[in-house]
PDB file of N, CA and C in Angstrom:
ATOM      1  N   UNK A   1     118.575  83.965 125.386  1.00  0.00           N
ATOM      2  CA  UNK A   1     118.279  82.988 124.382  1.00  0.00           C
ATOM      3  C   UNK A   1     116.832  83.146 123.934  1.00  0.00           C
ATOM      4  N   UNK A   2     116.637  82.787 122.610  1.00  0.00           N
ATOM      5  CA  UNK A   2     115.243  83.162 121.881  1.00  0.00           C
ATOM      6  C   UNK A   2     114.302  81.633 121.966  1.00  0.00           C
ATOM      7  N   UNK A   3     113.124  81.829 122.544  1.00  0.00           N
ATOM      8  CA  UNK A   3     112.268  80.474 122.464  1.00  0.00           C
ATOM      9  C   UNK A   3     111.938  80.246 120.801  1.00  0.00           C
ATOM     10  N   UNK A   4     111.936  79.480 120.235  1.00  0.00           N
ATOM     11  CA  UNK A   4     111.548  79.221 119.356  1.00  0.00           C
ATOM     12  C   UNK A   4     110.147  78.463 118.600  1.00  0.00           C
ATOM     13  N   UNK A   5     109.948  78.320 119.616  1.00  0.00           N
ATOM     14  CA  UNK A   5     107.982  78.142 119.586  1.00  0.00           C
ATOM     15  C   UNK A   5     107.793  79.528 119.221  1.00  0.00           C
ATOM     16  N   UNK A   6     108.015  80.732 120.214  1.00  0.00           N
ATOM     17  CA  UNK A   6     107.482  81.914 120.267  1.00  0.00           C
ATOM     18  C   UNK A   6     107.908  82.428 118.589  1.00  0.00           C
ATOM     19  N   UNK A   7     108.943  82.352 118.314  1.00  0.00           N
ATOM     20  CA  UNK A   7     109.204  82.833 117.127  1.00  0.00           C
ATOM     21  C   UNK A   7     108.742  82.343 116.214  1.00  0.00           C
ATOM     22  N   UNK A   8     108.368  80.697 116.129  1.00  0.00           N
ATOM     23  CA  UNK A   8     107.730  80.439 114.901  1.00  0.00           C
ATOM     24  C   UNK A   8     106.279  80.829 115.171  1.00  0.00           C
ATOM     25  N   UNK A   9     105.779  80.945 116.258  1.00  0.00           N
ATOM     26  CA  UNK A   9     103.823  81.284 115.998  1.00  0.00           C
ATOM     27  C   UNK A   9     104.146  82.958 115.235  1.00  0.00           C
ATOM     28  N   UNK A  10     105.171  83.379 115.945  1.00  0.00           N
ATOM     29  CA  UNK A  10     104.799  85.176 115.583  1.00  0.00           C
ATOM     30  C   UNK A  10     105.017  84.860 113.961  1.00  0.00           C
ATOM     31  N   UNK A  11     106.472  83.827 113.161  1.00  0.00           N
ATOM     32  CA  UNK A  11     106.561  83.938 112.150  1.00  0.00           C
ATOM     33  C   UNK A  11     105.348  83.670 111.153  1.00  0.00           C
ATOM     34  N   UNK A  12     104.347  82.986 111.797  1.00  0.00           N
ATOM     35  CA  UNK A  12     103.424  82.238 110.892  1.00  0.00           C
ATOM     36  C   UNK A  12     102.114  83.117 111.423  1.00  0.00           C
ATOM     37  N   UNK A  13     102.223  83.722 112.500  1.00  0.00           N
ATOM     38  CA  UNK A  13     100.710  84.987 112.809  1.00  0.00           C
ATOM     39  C   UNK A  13     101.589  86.411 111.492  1.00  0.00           C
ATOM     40  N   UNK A  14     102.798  86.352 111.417  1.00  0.00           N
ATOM     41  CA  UNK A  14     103.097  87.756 110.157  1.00  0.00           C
ATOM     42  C   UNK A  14     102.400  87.146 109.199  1.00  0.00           C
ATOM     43  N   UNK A  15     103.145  85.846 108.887  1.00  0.00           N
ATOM     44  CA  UNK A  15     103.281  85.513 107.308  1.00  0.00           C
ATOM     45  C   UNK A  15     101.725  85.388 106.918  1.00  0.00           C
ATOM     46  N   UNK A  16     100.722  84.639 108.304  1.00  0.00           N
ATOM     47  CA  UNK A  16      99.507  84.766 107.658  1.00  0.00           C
ATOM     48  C   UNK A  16      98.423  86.444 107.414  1.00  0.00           C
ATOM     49  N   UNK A  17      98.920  86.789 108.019  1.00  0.00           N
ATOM     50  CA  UNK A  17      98.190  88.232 107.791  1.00  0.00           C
ATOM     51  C   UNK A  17      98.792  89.305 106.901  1.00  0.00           C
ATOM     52  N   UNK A  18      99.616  89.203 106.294  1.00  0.00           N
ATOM     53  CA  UNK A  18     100.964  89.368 105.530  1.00  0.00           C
ATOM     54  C   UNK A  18      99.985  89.100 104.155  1.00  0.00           C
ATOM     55  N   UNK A  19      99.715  87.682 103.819  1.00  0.00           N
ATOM     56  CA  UNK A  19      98.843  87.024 102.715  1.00  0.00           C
ATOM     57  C   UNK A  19      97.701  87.796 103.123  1.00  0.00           C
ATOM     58  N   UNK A  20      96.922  87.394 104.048  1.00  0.00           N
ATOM     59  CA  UNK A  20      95.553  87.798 104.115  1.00  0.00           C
ATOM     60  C   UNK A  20      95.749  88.891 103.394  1.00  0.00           C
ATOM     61  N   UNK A  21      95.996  89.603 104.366  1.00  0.00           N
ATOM     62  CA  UNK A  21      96.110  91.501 103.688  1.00  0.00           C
ATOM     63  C   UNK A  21      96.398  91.455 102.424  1.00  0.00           C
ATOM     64  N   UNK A  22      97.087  91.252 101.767  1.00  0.00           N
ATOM     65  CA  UNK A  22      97.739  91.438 100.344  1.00  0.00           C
ATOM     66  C   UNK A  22      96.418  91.280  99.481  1.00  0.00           C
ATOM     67  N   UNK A  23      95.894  90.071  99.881  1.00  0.00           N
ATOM     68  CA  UNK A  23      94.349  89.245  99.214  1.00  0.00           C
ATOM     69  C   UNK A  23      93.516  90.206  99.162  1.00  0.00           C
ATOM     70  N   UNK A  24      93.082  90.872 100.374  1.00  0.00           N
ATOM     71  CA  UNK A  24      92.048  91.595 100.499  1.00  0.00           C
ATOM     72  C   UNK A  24      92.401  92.962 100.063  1.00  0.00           C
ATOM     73  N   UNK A  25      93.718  93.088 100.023  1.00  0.00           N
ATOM     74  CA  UNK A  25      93.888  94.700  99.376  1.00  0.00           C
ATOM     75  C   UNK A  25      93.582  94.640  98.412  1.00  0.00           C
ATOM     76  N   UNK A  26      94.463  93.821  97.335  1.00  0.00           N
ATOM     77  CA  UNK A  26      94.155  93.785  95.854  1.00  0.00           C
ATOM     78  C   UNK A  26      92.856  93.180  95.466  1.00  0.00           C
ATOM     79  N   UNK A  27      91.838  92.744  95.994  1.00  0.00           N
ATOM     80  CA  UNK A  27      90.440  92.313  95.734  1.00  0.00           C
ATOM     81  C   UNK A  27      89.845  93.714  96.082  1.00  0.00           C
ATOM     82  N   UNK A  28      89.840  94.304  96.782  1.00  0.00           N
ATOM     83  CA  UNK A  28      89.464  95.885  97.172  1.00  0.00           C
ATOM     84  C   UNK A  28      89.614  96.706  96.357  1.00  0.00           C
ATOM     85  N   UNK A  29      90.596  96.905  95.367  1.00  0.00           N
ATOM     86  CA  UNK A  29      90.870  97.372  94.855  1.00  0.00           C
ATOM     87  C   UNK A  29      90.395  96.998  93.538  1.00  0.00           C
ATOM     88  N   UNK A  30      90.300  95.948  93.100  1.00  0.00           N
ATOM     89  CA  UNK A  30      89.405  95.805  92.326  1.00  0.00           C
ATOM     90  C   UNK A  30      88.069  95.771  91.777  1.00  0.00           C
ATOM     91  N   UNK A  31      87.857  95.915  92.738  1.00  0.00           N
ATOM     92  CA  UNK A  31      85.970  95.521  93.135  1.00  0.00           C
ATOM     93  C   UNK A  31      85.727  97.671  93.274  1.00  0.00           C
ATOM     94  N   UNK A  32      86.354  98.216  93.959  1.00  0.00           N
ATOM     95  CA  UNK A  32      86.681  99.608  93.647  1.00  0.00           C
ATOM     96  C   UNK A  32      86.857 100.148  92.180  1.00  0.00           C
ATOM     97  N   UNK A  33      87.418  99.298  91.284  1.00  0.00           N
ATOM     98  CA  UNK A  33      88.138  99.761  89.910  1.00  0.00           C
ATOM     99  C   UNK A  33      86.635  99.443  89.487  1.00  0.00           C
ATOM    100  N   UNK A  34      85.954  97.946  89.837  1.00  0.00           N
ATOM    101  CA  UNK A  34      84.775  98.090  89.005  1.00  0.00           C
ATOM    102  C   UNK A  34      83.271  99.064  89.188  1.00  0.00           C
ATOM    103  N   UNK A  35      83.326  99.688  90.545  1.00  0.00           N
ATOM    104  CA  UNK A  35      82.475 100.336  91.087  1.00  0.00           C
ATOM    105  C   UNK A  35      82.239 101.489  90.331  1.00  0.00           C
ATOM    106  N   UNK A  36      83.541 101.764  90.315  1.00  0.00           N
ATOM    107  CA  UNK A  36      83.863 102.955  89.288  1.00  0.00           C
ATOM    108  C   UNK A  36      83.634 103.318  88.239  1.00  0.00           C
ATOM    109  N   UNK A  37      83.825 102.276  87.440  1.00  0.00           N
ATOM    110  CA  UNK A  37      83.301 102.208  86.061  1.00  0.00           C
ATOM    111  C   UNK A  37      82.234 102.430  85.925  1.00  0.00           C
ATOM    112  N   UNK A  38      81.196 101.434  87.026  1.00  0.00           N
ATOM    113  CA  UNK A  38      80.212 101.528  86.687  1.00  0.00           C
ATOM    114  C   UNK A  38      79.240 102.315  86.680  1.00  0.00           C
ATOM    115  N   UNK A  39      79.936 103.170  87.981  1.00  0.00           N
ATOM    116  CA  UNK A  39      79.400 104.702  88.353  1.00  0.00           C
ATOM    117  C   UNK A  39      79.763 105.563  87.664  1.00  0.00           C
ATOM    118  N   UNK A  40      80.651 105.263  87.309  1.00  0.00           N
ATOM    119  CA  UNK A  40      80.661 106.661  85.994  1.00  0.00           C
ATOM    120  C   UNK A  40      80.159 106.370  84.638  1.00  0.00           C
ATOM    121  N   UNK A  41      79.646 105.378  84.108  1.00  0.00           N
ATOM    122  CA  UNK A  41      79.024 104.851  82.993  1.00  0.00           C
ATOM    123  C   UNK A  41      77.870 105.600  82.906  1.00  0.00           C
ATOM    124  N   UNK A  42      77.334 105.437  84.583  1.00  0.00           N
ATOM    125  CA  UNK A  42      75.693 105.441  84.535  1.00  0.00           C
ATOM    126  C   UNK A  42      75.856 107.320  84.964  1.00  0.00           C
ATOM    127  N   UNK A  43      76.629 108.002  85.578  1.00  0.00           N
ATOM    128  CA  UNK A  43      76.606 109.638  85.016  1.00  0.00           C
ATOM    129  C   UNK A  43      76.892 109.940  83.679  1.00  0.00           C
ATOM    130  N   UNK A  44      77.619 109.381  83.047  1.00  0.00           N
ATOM    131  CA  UNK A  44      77.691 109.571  81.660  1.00  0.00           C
ATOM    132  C   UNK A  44      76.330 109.500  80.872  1.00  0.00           C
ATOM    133  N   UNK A  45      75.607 107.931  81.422  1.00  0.00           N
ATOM    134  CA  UNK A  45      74.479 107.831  80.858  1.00  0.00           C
ATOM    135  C   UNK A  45      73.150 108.981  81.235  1.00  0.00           C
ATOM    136  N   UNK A  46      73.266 109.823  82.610  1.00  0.00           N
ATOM    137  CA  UNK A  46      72.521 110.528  82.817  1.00  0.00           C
ATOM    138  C   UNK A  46      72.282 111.506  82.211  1.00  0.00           C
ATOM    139  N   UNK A  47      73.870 112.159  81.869  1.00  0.00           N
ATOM    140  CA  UNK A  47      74.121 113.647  81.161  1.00  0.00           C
ATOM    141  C   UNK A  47      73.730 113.243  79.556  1.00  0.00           C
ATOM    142  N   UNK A  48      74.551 112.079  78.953  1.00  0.00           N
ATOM    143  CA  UNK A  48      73.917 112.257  77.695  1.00  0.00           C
ATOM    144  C   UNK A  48      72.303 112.390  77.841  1.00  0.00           C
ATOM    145  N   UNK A  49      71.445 111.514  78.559  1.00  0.00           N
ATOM    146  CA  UNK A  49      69.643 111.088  78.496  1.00  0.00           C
ATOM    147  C   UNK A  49      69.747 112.837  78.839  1.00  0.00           C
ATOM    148  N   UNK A  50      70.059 113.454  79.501  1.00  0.00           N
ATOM    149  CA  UNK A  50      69.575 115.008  79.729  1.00  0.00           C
ATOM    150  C   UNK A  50      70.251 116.087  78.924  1.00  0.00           C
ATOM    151  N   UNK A  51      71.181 115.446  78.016  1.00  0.00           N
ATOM    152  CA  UNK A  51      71.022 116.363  77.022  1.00  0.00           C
ATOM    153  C   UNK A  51      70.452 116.515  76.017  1.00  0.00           C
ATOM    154  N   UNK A  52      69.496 115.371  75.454  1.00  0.00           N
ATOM    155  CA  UNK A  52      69.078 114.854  74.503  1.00  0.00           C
ATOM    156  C   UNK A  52      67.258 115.387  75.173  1.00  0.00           C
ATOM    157  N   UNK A  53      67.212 116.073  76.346  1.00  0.00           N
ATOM    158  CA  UNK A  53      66.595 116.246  76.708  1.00  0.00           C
ATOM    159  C   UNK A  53      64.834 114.935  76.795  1.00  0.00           C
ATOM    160  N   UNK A  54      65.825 114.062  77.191  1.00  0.00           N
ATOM    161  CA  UNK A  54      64.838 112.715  77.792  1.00  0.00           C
ATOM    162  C   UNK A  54      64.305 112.642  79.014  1.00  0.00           C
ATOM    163  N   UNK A  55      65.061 112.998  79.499  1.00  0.00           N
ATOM    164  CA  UNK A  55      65.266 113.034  81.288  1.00  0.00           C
ATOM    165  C   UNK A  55      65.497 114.183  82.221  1.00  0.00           C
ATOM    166  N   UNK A  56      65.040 114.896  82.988  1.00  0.00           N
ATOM    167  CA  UNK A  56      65.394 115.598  83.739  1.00  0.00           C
ATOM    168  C   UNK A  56      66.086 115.497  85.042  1.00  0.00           C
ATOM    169  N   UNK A  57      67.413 115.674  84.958  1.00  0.00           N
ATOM    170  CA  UNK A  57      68.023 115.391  86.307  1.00  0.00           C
ATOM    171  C   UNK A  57      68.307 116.795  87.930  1.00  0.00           C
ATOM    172  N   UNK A  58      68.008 116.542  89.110  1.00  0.00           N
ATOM    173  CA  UNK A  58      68.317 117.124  89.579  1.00  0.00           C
ATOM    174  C   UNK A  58      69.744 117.446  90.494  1.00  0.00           C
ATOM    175  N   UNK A  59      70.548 118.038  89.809  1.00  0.00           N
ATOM    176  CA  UNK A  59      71.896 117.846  90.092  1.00  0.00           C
ATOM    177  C   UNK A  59      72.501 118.337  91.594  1.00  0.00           C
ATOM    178  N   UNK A  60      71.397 119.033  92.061  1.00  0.00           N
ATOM    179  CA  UNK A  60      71.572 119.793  93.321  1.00  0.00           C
ATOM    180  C   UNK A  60      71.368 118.602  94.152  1.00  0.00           C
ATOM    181  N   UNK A  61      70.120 118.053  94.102  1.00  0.00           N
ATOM    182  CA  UNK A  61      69.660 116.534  94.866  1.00  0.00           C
ATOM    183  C   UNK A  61      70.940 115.604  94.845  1.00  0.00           C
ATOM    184  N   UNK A  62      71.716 115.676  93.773  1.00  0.00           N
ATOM    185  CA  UNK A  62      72.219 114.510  93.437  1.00  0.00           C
ATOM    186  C   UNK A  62      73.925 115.009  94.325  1.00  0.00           C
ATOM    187  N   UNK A  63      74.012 115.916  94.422  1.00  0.00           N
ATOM    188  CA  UNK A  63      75.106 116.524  94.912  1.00  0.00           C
ATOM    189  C   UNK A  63      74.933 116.746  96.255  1.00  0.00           C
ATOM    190  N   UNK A  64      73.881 117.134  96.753  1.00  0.00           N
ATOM    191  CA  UNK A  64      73.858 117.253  98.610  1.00  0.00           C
ATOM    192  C   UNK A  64      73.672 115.801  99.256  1.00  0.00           C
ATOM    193  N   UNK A  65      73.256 114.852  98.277  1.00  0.00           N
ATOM    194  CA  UNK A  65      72.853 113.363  98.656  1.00  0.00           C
ATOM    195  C   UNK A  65      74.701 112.899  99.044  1.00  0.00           C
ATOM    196  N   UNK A  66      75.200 112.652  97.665  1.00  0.00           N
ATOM    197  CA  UNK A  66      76.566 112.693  97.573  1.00  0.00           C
ATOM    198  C   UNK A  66      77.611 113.212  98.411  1.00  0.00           C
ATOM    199  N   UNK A  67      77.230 115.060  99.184  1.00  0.00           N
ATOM    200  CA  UNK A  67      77.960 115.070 100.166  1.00  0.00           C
ATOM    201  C   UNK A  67      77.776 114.631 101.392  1.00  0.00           C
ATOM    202  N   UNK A  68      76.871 114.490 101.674  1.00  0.00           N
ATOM    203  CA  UNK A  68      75.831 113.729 103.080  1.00  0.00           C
ATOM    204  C   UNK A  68      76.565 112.439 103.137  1.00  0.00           C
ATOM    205  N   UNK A  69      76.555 111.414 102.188  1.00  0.00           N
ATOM    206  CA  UNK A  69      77.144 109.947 102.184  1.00  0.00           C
ATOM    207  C   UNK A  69      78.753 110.197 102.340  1.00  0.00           C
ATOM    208  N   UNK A  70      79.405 111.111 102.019  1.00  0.00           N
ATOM    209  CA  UNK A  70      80.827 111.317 102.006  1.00  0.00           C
ATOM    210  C   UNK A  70      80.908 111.726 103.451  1.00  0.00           C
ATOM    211  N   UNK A  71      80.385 112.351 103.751  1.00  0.00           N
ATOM    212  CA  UNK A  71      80.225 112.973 105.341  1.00  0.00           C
ATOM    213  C   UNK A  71      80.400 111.766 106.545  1.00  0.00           C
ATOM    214  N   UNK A  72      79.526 110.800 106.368  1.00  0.00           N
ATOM    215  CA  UNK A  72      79.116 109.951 107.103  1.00  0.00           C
ATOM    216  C   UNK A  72      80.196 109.014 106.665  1.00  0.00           C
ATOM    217  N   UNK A  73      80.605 108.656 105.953  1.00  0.00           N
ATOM    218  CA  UNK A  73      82.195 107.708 105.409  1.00  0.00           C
ATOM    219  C   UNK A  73      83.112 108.277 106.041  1.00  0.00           C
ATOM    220  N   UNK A  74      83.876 109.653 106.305  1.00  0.00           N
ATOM    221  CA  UNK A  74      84.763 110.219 106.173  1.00  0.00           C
ATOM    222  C   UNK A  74      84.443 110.461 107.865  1.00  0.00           C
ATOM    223  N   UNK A  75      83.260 110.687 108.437  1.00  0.00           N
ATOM    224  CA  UNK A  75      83.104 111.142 109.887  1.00  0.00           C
ATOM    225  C   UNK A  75      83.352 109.477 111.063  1.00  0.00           C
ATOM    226  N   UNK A  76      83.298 108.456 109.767  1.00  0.00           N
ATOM    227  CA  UNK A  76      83.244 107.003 110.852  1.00  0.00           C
ATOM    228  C   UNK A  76      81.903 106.340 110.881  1.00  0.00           C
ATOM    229  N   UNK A  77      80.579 107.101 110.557  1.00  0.00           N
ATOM    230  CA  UNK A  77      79.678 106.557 110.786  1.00  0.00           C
ATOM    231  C   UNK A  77      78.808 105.749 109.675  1.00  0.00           C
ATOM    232  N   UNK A  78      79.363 105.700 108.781  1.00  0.00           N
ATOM    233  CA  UNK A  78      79.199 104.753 107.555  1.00  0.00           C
ATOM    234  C   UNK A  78      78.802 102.963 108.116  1.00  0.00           C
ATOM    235  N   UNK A  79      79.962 102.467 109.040  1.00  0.00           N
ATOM    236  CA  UNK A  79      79.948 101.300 109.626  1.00  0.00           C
ATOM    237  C   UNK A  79      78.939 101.426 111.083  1.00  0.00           C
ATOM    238  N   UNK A  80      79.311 102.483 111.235  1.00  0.00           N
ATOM    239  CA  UNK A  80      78.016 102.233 112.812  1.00  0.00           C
ATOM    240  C   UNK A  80      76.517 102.047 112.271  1.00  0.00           C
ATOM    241  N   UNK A  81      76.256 102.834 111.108  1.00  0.00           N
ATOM    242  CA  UNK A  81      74.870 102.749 110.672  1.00  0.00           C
ATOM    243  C   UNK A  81      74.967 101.972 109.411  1.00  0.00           C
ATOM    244  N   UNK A  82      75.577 101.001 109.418  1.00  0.00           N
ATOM    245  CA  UNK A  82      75.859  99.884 108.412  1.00  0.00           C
ATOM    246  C   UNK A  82      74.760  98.653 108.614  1.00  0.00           C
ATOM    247  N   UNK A  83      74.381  98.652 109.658  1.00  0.00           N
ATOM    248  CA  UNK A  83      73.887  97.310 110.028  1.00  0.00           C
ATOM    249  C   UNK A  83      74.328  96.065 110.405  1.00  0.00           C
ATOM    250  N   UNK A  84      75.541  96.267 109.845  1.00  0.00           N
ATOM    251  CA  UNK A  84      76.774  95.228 109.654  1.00  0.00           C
ATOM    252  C   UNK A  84      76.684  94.755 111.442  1.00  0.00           C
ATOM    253  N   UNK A  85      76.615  93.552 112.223  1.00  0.00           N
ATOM    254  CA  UNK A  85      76.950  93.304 113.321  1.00  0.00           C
ATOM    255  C   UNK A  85      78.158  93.202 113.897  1.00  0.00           C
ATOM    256  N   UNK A  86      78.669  93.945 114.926  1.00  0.00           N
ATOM    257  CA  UNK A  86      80.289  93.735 115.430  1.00  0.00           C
ATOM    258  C   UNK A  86      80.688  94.858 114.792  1.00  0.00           C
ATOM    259  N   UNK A  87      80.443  95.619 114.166  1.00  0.00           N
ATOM    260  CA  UNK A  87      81.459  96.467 113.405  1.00  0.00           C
ATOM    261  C   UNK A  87      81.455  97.779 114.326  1.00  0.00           C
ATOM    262  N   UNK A  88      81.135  97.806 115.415  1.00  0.00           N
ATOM    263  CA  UNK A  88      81.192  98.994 116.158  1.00  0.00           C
ATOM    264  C   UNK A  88      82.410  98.376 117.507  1.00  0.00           C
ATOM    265  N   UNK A  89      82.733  97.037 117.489  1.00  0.00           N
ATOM    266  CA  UNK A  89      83.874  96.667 118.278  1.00  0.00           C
ATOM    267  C   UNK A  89      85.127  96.480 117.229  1.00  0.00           C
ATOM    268  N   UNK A  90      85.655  97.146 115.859  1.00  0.00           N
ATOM    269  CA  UNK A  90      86.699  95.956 114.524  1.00  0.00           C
ATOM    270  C   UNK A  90      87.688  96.422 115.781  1.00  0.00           C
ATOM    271  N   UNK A  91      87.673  98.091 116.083  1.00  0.00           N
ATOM    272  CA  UNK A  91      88.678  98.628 116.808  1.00  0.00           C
ATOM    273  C   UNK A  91      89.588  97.688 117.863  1.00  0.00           C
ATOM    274  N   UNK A  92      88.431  97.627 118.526  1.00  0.00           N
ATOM    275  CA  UNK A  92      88.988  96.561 120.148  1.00  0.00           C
ATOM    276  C   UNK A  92      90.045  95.265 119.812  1.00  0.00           C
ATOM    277  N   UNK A  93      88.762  94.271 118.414  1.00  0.00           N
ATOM    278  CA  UNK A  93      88.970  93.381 118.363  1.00  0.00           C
ATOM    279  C   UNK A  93      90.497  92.894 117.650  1.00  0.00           C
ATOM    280  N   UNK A  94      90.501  94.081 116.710  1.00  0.00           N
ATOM    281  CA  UNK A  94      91.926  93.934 115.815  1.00  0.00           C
ATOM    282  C   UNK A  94      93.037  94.293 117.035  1.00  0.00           C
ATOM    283  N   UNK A  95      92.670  94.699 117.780  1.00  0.00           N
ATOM    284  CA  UNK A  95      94.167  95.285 119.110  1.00  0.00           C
ATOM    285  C   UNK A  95      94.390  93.865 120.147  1.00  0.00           C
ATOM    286  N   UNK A  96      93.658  92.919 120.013  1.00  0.00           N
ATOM    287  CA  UNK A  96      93.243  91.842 120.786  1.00  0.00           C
ATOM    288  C   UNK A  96      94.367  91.062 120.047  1.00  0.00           C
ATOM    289  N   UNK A  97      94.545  91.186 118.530  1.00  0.00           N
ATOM    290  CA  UNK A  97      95.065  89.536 118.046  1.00  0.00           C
ATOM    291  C   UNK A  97      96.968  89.737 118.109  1.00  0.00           C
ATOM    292  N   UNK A  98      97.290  91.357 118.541  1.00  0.00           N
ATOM    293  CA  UNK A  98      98.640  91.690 118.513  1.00  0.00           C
ATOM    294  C   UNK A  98      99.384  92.123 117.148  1.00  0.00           C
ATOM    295  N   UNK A  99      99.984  92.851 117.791  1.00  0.00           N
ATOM    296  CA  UNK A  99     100.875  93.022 116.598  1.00  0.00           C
ATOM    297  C   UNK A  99     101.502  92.460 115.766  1.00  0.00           C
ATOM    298  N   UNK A 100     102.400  91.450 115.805  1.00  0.00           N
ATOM    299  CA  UNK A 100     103.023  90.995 114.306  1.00  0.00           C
ATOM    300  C   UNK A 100     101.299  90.549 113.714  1.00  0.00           C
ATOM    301  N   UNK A 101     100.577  89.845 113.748  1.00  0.00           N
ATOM    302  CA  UNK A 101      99.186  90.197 112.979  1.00  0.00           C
ATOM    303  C   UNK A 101      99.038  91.329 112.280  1.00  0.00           C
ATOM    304  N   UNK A 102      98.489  92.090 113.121  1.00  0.00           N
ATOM    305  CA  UNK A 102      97.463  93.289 112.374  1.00  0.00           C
ATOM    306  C   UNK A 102      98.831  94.176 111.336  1.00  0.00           C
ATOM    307  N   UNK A 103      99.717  94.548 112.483  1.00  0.00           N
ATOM    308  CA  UNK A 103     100.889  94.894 111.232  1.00  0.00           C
ATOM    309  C   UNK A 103     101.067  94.751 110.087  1.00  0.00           C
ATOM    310  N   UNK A 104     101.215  93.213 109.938  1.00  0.00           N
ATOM    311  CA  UNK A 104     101.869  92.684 109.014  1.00  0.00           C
ATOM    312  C   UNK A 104     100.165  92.684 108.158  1.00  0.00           C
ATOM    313  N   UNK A 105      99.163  92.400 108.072  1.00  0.00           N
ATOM    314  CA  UNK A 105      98.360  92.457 107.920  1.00  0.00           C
ATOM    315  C   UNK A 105      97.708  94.087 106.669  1.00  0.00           C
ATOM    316  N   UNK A 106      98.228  94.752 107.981  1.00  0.00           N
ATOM    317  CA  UNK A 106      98.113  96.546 107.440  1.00  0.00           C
ATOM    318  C   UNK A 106      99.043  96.396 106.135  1.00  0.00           C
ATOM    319  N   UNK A 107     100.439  96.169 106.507  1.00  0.00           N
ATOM    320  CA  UNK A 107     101.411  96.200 105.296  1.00  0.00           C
ATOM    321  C   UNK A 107     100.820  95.451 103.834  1.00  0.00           C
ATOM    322  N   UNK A 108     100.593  94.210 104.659  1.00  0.00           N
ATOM    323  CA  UNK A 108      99.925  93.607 103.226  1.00  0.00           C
ATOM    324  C   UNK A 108      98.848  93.844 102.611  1.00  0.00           C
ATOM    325  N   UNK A 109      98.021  94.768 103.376  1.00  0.00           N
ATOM    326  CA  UNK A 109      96.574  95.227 102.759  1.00  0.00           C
ATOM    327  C   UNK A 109      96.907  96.619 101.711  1.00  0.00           C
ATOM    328  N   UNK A 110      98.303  97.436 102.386  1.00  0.00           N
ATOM    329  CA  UNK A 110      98.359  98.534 101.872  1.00  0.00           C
ATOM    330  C   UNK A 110      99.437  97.729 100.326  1.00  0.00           C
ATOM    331  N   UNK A 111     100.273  97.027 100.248  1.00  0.00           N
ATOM    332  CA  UNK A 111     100.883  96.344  99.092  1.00  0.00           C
ATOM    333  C   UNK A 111      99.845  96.089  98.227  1.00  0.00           C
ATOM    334  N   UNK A 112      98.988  94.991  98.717  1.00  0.00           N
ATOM    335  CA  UNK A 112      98.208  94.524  98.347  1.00  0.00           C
ATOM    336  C   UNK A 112      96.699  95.876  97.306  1.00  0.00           C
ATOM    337  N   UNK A 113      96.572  96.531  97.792  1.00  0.00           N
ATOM    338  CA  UNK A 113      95.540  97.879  97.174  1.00  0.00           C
ATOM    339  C   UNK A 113      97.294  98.611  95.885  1.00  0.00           C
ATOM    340  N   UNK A 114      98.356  98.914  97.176  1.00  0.00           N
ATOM    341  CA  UNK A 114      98.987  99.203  95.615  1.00  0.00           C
ATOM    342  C   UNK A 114      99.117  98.369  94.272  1.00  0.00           C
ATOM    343  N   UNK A 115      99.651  96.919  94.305  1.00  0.00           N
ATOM    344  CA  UNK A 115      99.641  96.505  93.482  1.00  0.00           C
ATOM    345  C   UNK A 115      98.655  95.969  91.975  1.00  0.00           C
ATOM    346  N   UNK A 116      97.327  95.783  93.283  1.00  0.00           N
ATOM    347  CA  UNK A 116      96.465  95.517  92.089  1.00  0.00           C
ATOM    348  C   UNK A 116      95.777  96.455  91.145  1.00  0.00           C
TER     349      UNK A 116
END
């Protein structure tokens, strides 16, 4: 026989991380869509100012800077040298709250980035 306490906390630890996630995907994703723009506005704005020969840009600088920061994102260490406090335990702490959570959570973060 199934307790039903147990089933309604797990139903309401999915359903809330389920929302959460969804929230934070599609806000991520947006805040991404605007990053974007804006970063590519302002290379656009570089190349025209340096073709018009206003500005001199160094594209080599601007490209080893660029792979260095991708490096450190892509290697994990983006958040360790973030400053951010706690962010060198998210690992531990997200394995702490259980699964129907973080699951349901993941699902809705990954819905949540597709949809918006």
């Amino acid at each position: 026989m199934v307790d039903i306490s147990s089933l309604t906390s797990t139903a309401t630890s999915a359903g809330f991380g389920g929302i959460t996630g969804f929230l934070i995907g599609y806000a991520i994703k947006k805040v991404v869509r605007i990053l974007l723009v804006i970063v590519g506005l302002v290379f656009v704005a570089f190349v025209f100012l340096e073709y018009q020969k206003i500005i001199t840009v160094d594209w080599n600088k601007i490209q080893a800077t660029t792979m260095a920061a991708l490096g450190n994102v892509m290697s994990g260490q983006f958040l360790a040298n973030s400053g951010i406090p706690g962010t060198e335990h998210i690992t531990s702490t997200m394995t702490n709250f259980g699964i129907p959570l973080t699951g349901s959570l993941t699902a809705g973060l990954l819905l949540g980035f597709l949809r918006g």
